[in-house]
PDB file of N, CA and C in Angstrom:
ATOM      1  N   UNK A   1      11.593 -20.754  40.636  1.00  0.00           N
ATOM      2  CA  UNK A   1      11.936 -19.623  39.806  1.00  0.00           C
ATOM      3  C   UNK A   1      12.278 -20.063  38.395  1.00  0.00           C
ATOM      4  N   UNK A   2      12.745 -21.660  38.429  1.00  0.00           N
ATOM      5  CA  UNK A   2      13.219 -21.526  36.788  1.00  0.00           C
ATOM      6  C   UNK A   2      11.911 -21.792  36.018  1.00  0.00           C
ATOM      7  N   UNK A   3      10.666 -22.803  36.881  1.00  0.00           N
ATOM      8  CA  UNK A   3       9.287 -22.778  35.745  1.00  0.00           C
ATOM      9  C   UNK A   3       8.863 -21.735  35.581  1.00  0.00           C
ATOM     10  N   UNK A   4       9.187 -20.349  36.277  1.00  0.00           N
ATOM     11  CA  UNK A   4       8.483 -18.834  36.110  1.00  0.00           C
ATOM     12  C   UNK A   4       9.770 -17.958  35.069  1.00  0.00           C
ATOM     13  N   UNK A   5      11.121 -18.815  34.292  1.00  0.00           N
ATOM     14  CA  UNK A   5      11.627 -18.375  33.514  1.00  0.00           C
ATOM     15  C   UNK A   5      12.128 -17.278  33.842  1.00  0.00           C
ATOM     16  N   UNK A   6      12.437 -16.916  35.328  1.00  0.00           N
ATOM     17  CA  UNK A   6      13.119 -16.020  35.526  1.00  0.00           C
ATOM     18  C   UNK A   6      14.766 -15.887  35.104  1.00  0.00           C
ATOM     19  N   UNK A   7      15.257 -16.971  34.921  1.00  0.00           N
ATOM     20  CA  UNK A   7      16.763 -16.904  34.140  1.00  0.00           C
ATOM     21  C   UNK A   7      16.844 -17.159  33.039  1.00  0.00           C
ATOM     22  N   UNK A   8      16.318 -16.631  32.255  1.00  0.00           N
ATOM     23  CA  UNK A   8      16.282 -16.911  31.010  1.00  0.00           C
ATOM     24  C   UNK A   8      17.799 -16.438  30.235  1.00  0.00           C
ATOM     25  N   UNK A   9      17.921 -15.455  30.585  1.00  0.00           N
ATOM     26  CA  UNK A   9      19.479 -14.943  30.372  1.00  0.00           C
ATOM     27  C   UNK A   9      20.859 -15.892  30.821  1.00  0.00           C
ATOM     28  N   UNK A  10      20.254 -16.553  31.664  1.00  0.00           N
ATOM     29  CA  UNK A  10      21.176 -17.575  32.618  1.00  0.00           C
ATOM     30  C   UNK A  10      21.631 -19.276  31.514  1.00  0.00           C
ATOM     31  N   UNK A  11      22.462 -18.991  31.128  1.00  0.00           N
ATOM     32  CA  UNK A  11      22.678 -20.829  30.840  1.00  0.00           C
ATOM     33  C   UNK A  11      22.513 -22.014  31.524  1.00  0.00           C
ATOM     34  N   UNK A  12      21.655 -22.768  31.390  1.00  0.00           N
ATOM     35  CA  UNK A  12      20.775 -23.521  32.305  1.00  0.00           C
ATOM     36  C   UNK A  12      21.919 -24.427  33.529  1.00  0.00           C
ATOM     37  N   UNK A  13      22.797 -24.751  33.113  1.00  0.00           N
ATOM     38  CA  UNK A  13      23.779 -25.077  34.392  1.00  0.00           C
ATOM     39  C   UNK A  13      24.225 -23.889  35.009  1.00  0.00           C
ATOM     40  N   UNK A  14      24.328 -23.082  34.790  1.00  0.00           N
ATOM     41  CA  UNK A  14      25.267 -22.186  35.679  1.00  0.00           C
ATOM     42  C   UNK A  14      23.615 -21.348  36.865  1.00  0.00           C
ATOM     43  N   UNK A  15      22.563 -22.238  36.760  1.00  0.00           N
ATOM     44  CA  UNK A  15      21.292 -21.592  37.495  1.00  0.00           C
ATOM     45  C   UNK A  15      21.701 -21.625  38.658  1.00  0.00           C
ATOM     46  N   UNK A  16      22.461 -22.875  38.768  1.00  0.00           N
ATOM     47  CA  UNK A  16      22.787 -23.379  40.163  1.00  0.00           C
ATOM     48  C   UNK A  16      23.592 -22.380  41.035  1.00  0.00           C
ATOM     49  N   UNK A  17      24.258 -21.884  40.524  1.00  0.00           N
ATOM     50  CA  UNK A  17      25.350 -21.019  40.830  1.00  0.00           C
ATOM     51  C   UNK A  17      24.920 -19.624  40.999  1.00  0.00           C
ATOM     52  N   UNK A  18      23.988 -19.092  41.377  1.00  0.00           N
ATOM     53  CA  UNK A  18      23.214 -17.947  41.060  1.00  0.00           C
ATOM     54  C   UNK A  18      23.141 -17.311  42.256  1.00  0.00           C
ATOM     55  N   UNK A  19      23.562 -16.137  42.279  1.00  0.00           N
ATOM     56  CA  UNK A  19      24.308 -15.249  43.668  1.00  0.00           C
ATOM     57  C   UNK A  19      23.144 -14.509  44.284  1.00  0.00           C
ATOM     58  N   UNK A  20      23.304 -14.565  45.320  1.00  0.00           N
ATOM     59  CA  UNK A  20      21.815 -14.125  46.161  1.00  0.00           C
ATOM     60  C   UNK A  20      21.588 -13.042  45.636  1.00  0.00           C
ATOM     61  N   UNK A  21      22.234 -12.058  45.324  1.00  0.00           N
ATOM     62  CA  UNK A  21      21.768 -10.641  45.229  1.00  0.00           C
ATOM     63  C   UNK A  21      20.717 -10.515  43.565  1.00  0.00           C
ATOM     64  N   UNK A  22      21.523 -11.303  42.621  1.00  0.00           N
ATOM     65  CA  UNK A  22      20.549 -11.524  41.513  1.00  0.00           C
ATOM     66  C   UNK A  22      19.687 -12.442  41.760  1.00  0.00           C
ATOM     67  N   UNK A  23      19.312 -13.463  42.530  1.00  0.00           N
ATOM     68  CA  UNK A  23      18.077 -13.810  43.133  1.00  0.00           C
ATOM     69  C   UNK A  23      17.442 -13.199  43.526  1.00  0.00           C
ATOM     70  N   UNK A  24      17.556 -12.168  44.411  1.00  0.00           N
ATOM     71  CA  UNK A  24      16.955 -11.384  45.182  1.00  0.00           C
ATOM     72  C   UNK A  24      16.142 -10.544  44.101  1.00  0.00           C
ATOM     73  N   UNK A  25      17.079  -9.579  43.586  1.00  0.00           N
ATOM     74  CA  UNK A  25      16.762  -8.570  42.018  1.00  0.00           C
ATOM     75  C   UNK A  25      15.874  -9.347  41.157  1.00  0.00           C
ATOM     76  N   UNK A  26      16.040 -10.282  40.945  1.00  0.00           N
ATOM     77  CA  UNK A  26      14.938 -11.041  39.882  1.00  0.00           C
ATOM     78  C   UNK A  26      13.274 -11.280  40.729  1.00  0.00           C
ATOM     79  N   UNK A  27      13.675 -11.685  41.546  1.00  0.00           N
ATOM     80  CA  UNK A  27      12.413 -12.253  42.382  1.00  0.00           C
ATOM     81  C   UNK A  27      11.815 -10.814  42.370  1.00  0.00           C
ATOM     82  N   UNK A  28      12.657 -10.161  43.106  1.00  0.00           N
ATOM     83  CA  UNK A  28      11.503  -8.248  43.329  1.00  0.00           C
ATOM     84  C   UNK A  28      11.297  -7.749  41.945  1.00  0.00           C
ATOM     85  N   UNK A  29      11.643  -8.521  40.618  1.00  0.00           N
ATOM     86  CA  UNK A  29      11.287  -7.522  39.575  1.00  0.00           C
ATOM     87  C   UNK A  29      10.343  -8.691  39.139  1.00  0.00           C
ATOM     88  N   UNK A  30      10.216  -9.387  39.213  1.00  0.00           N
ATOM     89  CA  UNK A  30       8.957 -10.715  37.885  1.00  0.00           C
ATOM     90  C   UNK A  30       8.716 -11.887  38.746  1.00  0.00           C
ATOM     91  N   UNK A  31       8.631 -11.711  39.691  1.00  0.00           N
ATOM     92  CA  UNK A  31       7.738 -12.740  40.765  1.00  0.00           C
ATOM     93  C   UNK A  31       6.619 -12.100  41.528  1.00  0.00           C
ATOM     94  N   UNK A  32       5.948 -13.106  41.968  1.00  0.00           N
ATOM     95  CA  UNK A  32       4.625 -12.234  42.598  1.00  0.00           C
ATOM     96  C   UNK A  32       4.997 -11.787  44.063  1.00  0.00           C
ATOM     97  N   UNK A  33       4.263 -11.590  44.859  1.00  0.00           N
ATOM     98  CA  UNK A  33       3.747 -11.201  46.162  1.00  0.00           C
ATOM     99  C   UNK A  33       4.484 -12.810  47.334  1.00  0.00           C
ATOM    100  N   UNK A  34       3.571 -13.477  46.692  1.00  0.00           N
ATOM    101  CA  UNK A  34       4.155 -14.583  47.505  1.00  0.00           C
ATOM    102  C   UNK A  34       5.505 -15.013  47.678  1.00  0.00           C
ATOM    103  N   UNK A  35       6.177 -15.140  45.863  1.00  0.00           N
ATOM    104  CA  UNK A  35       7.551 -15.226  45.951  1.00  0.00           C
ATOM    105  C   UNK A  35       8.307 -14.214  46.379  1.00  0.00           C
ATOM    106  N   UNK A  36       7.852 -12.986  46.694  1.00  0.00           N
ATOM    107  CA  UNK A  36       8.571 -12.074  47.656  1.00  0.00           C
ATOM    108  C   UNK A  36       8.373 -12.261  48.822  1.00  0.00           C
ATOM    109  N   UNK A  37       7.006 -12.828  49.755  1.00  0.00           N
ATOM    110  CA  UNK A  37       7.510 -12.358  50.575  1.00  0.00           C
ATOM    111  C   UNK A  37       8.158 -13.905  51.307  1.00  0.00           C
ATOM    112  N   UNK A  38       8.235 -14.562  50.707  1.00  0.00           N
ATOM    113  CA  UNK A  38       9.009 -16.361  50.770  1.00  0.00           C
ATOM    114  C   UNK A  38      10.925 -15.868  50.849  1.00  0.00           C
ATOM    115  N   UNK A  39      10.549 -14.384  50.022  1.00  0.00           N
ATOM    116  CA  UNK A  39      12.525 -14.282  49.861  1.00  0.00           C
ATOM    117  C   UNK A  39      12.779 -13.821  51.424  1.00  0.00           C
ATOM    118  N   UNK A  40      11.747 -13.445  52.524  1.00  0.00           N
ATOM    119  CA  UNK A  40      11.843 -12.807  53.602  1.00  0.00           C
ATOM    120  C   UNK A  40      11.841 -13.620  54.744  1.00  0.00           C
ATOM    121  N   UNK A  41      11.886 -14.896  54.112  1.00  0.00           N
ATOM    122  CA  UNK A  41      11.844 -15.728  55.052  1.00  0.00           C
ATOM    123  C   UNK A  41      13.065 -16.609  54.440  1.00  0.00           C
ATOM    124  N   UNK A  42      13.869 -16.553  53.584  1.00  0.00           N
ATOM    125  CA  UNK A  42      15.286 -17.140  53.106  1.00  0.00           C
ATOM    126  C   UNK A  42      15.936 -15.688  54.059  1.00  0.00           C
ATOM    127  N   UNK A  43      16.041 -14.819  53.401  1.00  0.00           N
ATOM    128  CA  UNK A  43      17.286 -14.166  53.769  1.00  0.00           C
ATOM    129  C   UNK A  43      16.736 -12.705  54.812  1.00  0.00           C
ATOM    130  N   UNK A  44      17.687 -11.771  55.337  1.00  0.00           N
ATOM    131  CA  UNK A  44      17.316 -11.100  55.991  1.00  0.00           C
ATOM    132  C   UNK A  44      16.392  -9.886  55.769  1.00  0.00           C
ATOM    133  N   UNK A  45      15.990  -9.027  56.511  1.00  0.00           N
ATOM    134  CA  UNK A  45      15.075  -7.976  55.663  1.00  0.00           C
ATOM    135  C   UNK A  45      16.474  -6.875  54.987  1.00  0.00           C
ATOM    136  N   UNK A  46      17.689  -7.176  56.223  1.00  0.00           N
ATOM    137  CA  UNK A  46      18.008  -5.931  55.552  1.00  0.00           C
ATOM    138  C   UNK A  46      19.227  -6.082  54.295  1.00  0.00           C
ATOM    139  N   UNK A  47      18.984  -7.963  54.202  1.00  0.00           N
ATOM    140  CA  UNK A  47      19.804  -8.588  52.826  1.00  0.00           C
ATOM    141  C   UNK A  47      19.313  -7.741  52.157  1.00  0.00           C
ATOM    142  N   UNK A  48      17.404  -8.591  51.381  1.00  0.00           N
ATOM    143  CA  UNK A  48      16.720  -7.982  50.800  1.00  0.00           C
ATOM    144  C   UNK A  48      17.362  -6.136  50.465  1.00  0.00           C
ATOM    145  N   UNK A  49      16.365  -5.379  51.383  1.00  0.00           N
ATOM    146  CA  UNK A  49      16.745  -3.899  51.589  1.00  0.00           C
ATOM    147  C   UNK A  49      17.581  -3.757  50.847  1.00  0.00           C
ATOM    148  N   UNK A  50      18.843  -4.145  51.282  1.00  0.00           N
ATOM    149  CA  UNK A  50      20.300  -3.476  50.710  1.00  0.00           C
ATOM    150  C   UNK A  50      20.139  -3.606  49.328  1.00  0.00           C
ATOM    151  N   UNK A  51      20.165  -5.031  48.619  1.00  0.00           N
ATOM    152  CA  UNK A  51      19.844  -5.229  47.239  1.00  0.00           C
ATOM    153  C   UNK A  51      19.043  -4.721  46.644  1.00  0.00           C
ATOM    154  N   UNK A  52      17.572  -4.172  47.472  1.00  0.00           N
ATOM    155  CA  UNK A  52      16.565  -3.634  46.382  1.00  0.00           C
ATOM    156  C   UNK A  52      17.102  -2.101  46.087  1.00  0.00           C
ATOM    157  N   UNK A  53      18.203  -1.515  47.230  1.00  0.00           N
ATOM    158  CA  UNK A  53      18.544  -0.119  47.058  1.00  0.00           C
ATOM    159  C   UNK A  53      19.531   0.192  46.419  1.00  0.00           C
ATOM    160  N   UNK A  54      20.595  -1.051  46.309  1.00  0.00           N
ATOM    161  CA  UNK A  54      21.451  -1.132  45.699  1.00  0.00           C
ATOM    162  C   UNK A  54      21.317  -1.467  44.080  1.00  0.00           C
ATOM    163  N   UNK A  55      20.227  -2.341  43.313  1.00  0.00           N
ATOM    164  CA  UNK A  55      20.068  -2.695  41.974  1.00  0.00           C
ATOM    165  C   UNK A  55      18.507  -2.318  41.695  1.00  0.00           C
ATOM    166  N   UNK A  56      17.607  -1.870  41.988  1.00  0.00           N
ATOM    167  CA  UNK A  56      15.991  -1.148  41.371  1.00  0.00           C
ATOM    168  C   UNK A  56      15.884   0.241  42.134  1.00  0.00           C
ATOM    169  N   UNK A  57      16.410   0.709  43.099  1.00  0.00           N
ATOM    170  CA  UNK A  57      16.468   2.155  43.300  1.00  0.00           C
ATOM    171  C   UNK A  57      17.187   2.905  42.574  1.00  0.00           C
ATOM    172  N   UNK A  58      18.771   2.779  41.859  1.00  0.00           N
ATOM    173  CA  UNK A  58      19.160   3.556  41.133  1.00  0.00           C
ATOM    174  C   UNK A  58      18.673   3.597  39.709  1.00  0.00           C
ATOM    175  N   UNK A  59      17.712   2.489  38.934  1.00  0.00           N
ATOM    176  CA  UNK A  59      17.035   2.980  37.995  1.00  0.00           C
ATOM    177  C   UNK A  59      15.916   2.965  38.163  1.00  0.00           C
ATOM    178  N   UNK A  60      15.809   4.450  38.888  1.00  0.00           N
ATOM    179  CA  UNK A  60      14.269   4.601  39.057  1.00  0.00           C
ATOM    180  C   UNK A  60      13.105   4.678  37.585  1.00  0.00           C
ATOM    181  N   UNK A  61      13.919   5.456  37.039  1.00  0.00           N
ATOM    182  CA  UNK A  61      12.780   5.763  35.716  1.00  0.00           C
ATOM    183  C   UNK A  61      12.326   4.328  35.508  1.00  0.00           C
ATOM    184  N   UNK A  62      13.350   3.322  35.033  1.00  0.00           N
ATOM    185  CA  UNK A  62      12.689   2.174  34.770  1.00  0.00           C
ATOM    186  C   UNK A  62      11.587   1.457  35.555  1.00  0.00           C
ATOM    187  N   UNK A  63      11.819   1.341  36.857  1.00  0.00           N
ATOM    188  CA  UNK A  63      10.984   0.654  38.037  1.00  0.00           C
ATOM    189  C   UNK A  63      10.178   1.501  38.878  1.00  0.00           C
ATOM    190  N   UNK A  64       9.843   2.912  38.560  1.00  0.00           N
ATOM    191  CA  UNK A  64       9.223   3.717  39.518  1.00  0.00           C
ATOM    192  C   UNK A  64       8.132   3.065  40.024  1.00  0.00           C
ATOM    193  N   UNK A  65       7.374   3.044  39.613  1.00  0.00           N
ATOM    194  CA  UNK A  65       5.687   2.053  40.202  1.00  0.00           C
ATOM    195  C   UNK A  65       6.384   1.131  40.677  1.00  0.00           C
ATOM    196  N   UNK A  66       7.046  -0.058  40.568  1.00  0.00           N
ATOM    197  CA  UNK A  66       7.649  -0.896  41.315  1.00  0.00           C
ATOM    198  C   UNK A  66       8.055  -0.631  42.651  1.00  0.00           C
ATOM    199  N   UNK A  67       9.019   0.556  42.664  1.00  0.00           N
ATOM    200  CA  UNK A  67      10.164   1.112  43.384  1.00  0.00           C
ATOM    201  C   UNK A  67       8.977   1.633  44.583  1.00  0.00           C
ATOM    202  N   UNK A  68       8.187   2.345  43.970  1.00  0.00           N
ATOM    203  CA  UNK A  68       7.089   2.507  45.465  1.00  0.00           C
ATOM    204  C   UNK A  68       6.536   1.717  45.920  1.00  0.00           C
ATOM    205  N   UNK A  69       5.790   0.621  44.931  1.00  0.00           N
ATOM    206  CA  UNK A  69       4.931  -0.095  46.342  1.00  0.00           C
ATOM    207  C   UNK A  69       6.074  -0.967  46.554  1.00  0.00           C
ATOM    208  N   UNK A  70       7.220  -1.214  46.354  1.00  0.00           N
ATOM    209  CA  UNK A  70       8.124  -1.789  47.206  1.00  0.00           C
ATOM    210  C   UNK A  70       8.353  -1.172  48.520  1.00  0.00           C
ATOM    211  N   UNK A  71       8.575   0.133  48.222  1.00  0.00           N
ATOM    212  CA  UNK A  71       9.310   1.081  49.197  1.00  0.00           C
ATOM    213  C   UNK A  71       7.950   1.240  50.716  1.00  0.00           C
ATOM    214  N   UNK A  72       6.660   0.796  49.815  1.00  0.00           N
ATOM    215  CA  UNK A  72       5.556   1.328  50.826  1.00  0.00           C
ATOM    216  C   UNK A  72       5.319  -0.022  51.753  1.00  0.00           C
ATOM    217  N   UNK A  73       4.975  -1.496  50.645  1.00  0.00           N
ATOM    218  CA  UNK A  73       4.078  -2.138  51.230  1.00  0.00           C
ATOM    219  C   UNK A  73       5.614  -2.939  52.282  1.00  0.00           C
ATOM    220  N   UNK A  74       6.701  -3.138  51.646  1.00  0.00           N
ATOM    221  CA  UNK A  74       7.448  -4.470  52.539  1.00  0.00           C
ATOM    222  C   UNK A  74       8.588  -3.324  52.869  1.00  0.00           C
ATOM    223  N   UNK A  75       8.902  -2.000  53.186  1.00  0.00           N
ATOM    224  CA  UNK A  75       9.773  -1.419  53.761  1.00  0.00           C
ATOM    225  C   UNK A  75       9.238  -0.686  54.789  1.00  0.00           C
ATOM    226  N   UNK A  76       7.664  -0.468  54.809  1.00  0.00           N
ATOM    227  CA  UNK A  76       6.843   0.774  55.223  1.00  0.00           C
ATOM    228  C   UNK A  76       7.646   2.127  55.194  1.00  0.00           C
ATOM    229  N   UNK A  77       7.840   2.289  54.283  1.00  0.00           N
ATOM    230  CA  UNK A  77       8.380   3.712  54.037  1.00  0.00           C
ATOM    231  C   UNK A  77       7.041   4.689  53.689  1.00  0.00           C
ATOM    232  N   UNK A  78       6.945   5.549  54.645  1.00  0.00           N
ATOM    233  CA  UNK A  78       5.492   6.460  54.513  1.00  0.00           C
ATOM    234  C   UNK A  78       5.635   7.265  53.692  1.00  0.00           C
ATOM    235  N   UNK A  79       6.613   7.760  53.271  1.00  0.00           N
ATOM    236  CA  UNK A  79       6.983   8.875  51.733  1.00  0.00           C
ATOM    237  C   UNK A  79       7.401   8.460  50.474  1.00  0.00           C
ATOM    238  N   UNK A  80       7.203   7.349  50.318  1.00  0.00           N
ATOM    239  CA  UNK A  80       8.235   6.765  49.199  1.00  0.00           C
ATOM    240  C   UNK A  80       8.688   7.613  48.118  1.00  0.00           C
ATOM    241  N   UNK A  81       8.152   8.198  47.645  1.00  0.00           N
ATOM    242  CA  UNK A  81       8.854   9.584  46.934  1.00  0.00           C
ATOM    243  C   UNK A  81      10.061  10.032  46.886  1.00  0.00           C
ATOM    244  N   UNK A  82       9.671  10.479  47.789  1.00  0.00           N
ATOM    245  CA  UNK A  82      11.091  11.503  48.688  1.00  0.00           C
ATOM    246  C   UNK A  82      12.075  10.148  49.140  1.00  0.00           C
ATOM    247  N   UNK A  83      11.582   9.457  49.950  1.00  0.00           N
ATOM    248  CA  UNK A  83      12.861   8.273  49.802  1.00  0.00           C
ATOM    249  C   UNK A  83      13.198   8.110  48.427  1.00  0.00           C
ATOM    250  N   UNK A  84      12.752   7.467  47.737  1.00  0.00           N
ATOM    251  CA  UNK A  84      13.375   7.040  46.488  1.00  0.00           C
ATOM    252  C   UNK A  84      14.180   7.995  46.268  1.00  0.00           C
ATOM    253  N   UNK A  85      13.902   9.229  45.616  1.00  0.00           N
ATOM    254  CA  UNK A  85      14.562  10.597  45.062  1.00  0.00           C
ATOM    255  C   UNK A  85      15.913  10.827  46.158  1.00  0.00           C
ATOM    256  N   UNK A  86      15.660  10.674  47.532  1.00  0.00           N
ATOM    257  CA  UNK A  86      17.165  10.286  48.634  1.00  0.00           C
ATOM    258  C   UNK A  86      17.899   9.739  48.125  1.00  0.00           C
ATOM    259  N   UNK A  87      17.544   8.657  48.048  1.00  0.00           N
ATOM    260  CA  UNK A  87      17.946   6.818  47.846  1.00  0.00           C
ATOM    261  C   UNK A  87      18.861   7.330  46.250  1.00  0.00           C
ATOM    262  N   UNK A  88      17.625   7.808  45.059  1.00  0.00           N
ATOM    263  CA  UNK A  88      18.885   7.924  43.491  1.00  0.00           C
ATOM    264  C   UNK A  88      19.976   8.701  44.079  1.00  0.00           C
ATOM    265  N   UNK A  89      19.593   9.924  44.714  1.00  0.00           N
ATOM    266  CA  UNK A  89      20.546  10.903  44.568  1.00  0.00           C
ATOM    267  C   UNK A  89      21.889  10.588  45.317  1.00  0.00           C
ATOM    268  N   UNK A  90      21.828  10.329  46.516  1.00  0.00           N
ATOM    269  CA  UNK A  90      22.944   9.093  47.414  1.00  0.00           C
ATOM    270  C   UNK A  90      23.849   8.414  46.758  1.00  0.00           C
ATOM    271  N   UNK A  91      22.743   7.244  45.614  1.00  0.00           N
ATOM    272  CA  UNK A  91      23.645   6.781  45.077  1.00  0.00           C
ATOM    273  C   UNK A  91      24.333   7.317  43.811  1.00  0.00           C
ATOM    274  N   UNK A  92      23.779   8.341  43.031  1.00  0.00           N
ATOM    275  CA  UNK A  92      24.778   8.955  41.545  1.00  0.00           C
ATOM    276  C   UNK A  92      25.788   9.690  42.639  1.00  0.00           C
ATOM    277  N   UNK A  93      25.868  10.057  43.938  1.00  0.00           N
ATOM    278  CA  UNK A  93      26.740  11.280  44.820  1.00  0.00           C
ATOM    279  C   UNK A  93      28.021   9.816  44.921  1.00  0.00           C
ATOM    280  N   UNK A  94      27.384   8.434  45.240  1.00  0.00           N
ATOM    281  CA  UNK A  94      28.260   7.613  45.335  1.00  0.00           C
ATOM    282  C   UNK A  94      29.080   7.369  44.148  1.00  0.00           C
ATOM    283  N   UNK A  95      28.462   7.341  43.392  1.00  0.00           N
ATOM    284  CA  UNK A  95      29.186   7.324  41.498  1.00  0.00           C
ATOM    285  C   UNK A  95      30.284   8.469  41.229  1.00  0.00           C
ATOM    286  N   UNK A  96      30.226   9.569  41.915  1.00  0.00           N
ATOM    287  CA  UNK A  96      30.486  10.914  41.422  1.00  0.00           C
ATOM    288  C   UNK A  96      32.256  10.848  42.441  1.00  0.00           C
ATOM    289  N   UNK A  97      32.119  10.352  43.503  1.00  0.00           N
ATOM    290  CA  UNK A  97      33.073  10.259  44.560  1.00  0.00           C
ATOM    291  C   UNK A  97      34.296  10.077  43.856  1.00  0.00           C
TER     292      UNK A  97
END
């Protein structure tokens, strides 16, 4: 991940130190196919899951095309739509609490 410059934001010692969930978030936003599905064989599906619903489902506008064939090809979610639109609304209802 660091020759694909995914931490670029990251100060090059502190890479080491780099918390699964922003591993996770980086890899599903600017890595390919392979380096996703390699994260499925580090951690669990429903690690993954939680993180992709927890940090690229609530900004959908930004990641929509993302957010579906995520939601289709490695969740098999047959509506992704309507999930997603679940999934924001869930979480701003969680914000609102």
């Amino acid at each position: 991940m660091k020759e694909e410059h995914c931490f670029w934001s990251f100060n090059e010692s502190s890479v080491q130190d780099v918390p699964d969930d922003v591993l996770i978030e980086k890899v599903l936003i600017y890595l390919d196919l392979q380096d996703i599905d390699r994260l499925f064989s580090i951690y669990s599906f429903q690690k993954v899951k939680r993180v992709w619903l927890d940090t690229l489902v609530p900004q959908q506008d930004y990641y929509h095309t993302l957010n579906r064939f995520l939601a289709w090809w490695y969740f098999g979610i047959k509506k992704p739509d309507a999930y997603l639109k679940a999934m924001t609304t869930r979480h701003l209802n969680k914000l609102l609490q």
